[in-house]
Protein backbone atom coordinates (compact mmCIF):
# COMPACT_ATOMS: atom_id res chain seq x y z
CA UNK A 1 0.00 0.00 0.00
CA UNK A 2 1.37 3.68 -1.09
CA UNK A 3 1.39 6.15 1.29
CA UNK A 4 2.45 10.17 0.95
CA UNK A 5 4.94 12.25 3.34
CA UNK A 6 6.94 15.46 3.19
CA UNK A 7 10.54 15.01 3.19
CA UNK A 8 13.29 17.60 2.85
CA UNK A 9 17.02 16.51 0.86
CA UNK A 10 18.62 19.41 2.31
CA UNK A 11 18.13 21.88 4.54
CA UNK A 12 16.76 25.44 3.49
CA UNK A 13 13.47 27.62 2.96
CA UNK A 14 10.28 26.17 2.56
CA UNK A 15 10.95 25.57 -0.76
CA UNK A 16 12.64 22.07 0.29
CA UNK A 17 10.05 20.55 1.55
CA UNK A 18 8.43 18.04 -1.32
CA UNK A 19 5.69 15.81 -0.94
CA UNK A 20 6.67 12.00 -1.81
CA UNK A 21 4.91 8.63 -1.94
CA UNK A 22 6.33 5.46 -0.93
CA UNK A 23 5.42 1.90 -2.20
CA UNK A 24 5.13 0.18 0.79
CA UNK A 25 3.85 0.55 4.34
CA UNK A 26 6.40 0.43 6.93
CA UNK A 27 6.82 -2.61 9.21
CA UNK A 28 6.73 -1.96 13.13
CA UNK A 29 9.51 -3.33 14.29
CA UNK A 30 10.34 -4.79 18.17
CA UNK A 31 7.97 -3.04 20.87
CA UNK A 32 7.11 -0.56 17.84
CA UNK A 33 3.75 1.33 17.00
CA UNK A 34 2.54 1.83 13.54
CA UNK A 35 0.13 4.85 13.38
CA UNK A 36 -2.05 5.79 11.16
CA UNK A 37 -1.57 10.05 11.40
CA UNK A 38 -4.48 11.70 11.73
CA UNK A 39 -3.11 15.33 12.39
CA UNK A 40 -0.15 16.99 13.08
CA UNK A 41 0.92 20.63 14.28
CA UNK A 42 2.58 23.41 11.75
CA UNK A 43 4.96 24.91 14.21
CA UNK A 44 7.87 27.49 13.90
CA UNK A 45 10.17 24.39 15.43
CA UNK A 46 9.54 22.93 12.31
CA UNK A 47 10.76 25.44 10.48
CA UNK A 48 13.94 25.41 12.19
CA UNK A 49 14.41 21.74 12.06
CA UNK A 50 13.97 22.60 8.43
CA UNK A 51 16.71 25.43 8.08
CA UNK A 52 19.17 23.21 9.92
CA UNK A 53 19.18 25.40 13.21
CA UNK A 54 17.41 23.60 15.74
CA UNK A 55 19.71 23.51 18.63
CA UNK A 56 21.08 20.25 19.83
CA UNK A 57 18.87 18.53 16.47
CA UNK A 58 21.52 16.36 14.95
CA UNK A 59 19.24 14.29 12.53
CA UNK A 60 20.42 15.29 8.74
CA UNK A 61 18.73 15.24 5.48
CA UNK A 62 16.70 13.26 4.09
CA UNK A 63 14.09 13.40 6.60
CA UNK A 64 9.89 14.49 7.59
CA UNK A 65 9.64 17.52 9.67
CA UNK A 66 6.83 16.92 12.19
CA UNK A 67 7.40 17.61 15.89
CA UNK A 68 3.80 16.35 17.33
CA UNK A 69 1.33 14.18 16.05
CA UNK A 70 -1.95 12.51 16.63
CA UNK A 71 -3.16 9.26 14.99
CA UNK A 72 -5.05 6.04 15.56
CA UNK A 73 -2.78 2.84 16.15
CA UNK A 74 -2.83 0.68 12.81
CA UNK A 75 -0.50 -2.09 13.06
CA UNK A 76 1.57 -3.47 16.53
CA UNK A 77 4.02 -5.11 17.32
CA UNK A 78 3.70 -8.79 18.64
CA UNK A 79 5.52 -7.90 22.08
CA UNK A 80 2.90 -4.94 22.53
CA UNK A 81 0.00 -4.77 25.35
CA UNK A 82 0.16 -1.83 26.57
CA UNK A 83 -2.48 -0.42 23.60
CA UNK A 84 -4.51 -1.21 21.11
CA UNK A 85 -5.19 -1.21 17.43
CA UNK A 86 -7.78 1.47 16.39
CA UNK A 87 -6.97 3.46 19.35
CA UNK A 88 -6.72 6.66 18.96
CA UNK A 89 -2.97 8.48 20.80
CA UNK A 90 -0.50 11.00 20.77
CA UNK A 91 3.28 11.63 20.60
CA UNK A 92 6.23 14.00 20.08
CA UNK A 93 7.55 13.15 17.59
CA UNK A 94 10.39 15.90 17.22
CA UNK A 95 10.81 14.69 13.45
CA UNK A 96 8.72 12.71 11.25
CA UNK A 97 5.23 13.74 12.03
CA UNK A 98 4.60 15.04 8.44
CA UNK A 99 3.09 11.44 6.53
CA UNK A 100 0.54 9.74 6.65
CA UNK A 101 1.85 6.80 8.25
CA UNK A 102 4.93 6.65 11.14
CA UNK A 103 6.33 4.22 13.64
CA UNK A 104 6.94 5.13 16.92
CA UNK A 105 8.10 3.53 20.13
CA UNK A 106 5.40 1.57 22.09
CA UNK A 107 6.05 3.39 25.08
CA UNK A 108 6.22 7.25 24.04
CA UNK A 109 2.68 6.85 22.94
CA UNK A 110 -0.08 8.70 25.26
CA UNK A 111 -3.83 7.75 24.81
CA UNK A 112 -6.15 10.40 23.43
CA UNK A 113 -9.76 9.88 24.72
CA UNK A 114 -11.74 8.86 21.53
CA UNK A 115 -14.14 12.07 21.60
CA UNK A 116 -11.42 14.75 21.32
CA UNK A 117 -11.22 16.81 17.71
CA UNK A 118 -7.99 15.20 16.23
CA UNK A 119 -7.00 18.83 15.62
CA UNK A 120 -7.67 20.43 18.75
CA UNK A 121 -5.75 16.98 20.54
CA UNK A 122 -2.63 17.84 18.52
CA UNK A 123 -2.38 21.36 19.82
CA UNK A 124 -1.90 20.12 23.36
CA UNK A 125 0.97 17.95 22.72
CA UNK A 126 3.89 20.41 22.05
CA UNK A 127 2.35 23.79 22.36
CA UNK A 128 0.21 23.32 25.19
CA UNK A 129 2.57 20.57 27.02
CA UNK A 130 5.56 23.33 26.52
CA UNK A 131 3.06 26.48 28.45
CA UNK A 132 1.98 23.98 30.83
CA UNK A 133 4.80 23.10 31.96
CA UNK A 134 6.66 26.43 32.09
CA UNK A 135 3.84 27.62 33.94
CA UNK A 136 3.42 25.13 36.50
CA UNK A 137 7.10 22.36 36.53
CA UNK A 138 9.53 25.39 36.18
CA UNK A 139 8.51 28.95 36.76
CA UNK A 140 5.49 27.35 39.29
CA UNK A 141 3.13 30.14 39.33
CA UNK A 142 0.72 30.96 42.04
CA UNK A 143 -2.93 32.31 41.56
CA UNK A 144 -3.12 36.07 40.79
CA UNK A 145 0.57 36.92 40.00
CA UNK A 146 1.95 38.80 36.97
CA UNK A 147 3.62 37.39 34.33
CA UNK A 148 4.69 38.22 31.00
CA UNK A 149 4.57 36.54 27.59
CA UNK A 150 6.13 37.45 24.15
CA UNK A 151 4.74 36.50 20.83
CA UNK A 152 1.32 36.21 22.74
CA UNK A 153 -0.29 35.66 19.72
CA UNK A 154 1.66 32.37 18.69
CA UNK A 155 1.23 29.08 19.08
CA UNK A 156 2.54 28.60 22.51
CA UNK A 157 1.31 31.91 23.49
CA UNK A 158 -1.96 31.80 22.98
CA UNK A 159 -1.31 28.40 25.23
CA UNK A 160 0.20 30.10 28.15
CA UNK A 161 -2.48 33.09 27.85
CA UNK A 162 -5.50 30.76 28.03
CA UNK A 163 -3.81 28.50 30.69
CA UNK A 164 -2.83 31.46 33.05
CA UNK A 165 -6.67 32.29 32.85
CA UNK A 166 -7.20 29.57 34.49
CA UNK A 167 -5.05 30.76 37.26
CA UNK A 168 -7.07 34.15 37.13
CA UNK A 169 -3.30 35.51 36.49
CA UNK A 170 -2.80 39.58 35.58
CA UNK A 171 -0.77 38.98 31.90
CA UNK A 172 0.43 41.33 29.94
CA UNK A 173 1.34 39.81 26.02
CA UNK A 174 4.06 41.78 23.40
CA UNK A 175 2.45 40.47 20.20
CA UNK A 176 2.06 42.67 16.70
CA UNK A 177 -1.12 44.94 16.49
CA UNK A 178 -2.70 43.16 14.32
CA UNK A 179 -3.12 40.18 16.95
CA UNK A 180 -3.96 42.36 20.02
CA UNK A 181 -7.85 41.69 19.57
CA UNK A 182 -6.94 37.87 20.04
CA UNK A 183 -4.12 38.49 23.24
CA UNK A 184 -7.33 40.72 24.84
CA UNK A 185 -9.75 37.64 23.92
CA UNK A 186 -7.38 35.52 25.97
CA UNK A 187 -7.39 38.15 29.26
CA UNK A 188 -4.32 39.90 28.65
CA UNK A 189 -3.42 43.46 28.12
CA UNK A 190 -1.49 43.49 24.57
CA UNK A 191 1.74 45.51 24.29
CA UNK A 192 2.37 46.21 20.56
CA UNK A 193 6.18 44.71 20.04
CA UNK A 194 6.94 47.63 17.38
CA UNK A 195 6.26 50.83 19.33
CA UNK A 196 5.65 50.17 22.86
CA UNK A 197 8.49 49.57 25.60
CA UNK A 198 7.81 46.75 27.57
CA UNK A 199 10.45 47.24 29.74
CA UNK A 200 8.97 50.19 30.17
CA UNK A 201 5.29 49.40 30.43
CA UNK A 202 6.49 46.23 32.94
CA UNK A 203 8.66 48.54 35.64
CA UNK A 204 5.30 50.89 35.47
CA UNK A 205 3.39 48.21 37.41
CA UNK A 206 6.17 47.15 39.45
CA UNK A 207 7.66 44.12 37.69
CA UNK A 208 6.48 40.56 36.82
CA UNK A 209 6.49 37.18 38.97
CA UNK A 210 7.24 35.28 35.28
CA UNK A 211 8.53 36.07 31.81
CA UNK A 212 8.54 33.70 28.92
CA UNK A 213 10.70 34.80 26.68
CA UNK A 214 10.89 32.81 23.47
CA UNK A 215 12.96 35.72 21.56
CA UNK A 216 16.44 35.51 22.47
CA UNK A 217 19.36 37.69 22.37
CA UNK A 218 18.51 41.48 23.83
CA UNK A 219 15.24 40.79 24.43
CA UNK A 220 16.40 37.88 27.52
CA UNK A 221 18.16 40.87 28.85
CA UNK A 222 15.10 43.04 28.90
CA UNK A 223 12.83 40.78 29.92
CA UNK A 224 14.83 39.77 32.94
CA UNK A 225 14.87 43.61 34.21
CA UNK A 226 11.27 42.97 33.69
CA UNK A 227 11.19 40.53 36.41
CA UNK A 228 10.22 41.63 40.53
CA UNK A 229 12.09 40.53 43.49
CA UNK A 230 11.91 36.79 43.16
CA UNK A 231 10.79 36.55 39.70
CA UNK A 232 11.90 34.24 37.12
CA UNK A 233 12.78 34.68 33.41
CA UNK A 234 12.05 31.32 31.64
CA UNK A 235 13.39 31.20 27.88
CA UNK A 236 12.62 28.92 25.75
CA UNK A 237 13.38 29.93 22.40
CA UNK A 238 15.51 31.72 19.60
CA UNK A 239 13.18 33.67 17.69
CA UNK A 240 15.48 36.12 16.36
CA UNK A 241 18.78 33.39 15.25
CA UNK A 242 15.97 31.74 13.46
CA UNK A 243 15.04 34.46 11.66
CA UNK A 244 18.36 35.53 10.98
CA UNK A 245 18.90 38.37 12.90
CA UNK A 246 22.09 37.58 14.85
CA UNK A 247 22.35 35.80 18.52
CA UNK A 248 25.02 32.94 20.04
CA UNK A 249 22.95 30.19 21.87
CA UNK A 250 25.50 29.30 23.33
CA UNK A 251 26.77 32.85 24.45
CA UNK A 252 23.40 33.30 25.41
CA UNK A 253 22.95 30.05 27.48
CA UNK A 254 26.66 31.84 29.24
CA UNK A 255 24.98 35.04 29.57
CA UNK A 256 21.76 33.65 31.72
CA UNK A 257 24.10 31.33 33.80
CA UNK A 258 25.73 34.22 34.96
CA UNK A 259 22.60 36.23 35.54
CA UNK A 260 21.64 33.38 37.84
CA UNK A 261 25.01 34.63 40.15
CA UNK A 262 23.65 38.21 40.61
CA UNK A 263 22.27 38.80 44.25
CA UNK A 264 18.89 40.68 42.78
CA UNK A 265 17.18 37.80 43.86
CA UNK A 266 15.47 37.29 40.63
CA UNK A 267 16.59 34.08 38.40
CA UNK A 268 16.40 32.42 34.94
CA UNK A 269 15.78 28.94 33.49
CA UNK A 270 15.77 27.63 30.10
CA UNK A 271 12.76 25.31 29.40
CA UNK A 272 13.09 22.77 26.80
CA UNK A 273 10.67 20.15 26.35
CA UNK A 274 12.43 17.49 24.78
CA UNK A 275 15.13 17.76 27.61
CA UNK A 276 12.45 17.54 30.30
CA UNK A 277 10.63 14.63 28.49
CA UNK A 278 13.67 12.62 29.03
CA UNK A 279 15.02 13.76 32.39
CA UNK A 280 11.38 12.77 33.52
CA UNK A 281 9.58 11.34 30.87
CA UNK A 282 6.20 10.24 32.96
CA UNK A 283 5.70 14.27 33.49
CA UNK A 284 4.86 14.68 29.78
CA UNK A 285 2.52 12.05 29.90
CA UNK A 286 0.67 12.88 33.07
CA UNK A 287 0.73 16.64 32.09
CA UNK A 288 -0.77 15.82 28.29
CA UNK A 289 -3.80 13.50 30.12
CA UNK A 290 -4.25 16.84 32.10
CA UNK A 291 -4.68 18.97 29.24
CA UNK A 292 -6.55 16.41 27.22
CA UNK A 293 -8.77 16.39 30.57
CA UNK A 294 -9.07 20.20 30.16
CA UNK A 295 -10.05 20.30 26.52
CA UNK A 296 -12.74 17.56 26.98
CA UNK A 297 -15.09 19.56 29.57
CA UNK A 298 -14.23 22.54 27.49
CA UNK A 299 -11.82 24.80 29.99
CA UNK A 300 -9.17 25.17 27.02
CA UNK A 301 -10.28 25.62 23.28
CA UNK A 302 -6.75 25.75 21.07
CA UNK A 303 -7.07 29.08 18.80
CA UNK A 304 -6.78 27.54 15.40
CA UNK A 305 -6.81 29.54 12.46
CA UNK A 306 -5.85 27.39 9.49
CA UNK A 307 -6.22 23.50 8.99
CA UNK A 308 -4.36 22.73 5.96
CA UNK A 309 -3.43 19.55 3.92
CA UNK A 310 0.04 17.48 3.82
CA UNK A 311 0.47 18.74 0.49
CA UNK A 312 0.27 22.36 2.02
CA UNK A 313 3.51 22.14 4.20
CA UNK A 314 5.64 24.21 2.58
CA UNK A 315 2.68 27.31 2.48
CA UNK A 316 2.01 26.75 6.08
CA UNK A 317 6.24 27.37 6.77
CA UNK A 318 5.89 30.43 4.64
CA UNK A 319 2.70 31.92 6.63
CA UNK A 320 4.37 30.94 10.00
CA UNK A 321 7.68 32.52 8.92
CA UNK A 322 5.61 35.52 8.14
CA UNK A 323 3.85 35.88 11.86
CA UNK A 324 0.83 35.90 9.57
CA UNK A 325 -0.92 33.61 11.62
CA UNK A 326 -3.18 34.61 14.92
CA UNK A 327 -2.82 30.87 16.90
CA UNK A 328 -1.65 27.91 14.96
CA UNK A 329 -1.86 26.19 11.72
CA UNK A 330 -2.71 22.01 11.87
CA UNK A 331 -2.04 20.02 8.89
CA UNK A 332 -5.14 17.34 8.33
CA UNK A 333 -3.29 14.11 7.15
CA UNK A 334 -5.52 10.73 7.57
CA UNK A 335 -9.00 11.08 6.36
């Protein structure tokens, strides 16, 4: 049986990214998964797994993009109990997401109850897992504070905004004008990134308890004067070396290290999802079932602007690479 997928030879603009179709199915091999991809998240990751600039990703071309996915289990392995076929689950993938068929480990896989919106389920699983946790494993946030978010309007922006209502927290978002109707939507006061200084606008109310601070380079600094007494920056992201506009990770990784020596009693951490999934993998999965718990009685509703097709990868990297989306885009892949 053919199948399609989206594969990139070599690393570069959106351009790369073809759509293919293989002859055959692949095989699950021992304790292995095959799922049958049902949806899977458009996310500026991706597009840096696609340039070649994802730190610490060492995979190299050819390969699928894909860092999350949701599907229904097609084919196991003989060894495997733990699930069954037709169910419907989840993973992060980190690569490969992208076709319409993948295997994955047995035990990486988290169940998705069978009611969910395939779309809305896929949104939790990087996005939402990512605010989640920032919110609640790292910075750990109490009920009422003041925190901080740039690129409000994104992907996991619109996560931490809608999560942090929960909380009944006072948020303030940086996000372009033309997405300040959806930060407001979400209970946050909008600062417009071009002409307003947040700094500014932050030190005016007397500093934040959080900031999450997905920018990089000058913008850690200034988000970290941002902070109170006892506040905590927590990046998680290189917005700007992405889009080519200069920054060291590295250097920058250096930088907040020494911040973390300054007696101002405020502190940083960097938050990366793939490195907590594997210092404590059984977090991710108990913190997805909370989410999917959350979107099933309707306390979380993912803002989704564009569901597009597998064949559509390449526009959806070219609209995210633009900020010309308000939320997220999810590419529909199993019918």
């Amino acid at each position: 049986m053919r199948y399609k997928k989206v594969i990139l030879n070599e690393f570069g603009g959106p351009e790369v990214l073809q759509v293919v179709e293989e002859a055959n199915l692949p095989e699950p091999g021992a304790v292995e998964v095959r799922v049958k991809v049902l949806a899977a998240s458009a996310t500026f990751t991706d597009t840096m797994v696609r340039k070649g600039i994802y730190y610490g990703f060492k995979e190299t071309p050819p390969l699928s993009p894909g860092y999350d996915m949701v599907g229904v289990v097609d084919k196991l392995d003989t060894s495997v109990t733990s699930i069954e076929t037709g169910q419907m689950v989840a993973d992060l993938t980190v690569f490969g997401a992208y076709t319409e068929y993948v295997l994955r480990p047995a035990n990486s896989l988290v169940p998705v109850p069978a009611d969910l919106d395939p779309a809305e389920a896929v949104s939790m699983v990087l996005s939402y897992v990512t605010a989640y946790q920032m919110l609640h494993r790292v910075a750990k946030v109490q009920r009422g504070q003041k925190i901080l978010v740039h690129g409000a309007g994104g992907a996991v922006g619109t996560a931490l905004l809608e999560l942090g209502r929960l909380l009944d927290l006072d948020m303030y978002g940086t996000a372009s004008k033309a997405k300040h109707n959806l930060v407001t939507s979400l209970g946050a006061t909008p600062i417009d990134y071009k002409s307003e200084d947040f700094l500014a606008r932050m030190r005016a109310i007397g500093g934040v308890d959080a900031a999450f601070d997905a920018i990089g380079g000058d913008n850690f600094k200034r988000s970290f004067k941002s902070l109170k007494k006892g506040g905590i920056l927590i990046p998680y992201g290189f917005y700007n070396q992405a889009m080519g506009r200069g920054g060291n990770v590295a250097k920058e990784y250096m930088s907040i290290a020494l911040w973390n020596l300054l007696p101002n009693g405020r502190k940083a951490t960097f938050y990366s999802i793939g490195d907590l999934r594997k210092k404590n993998p059984e977090w991710f999965k108990k913190d997805l079932a909370v989410l999917f718990g959350l979107l099933k009685v309707g306390k979380i509703k993912p803002s989704i602007e564009r569901r597009m097709n597998l064949e559509d990868a390449a526009q959806a990297h070219e609209l995210i690479e633009q900020a010309a989306i308000k939320g997220r885009i999810v590419l529909m892949i199993g019918k």
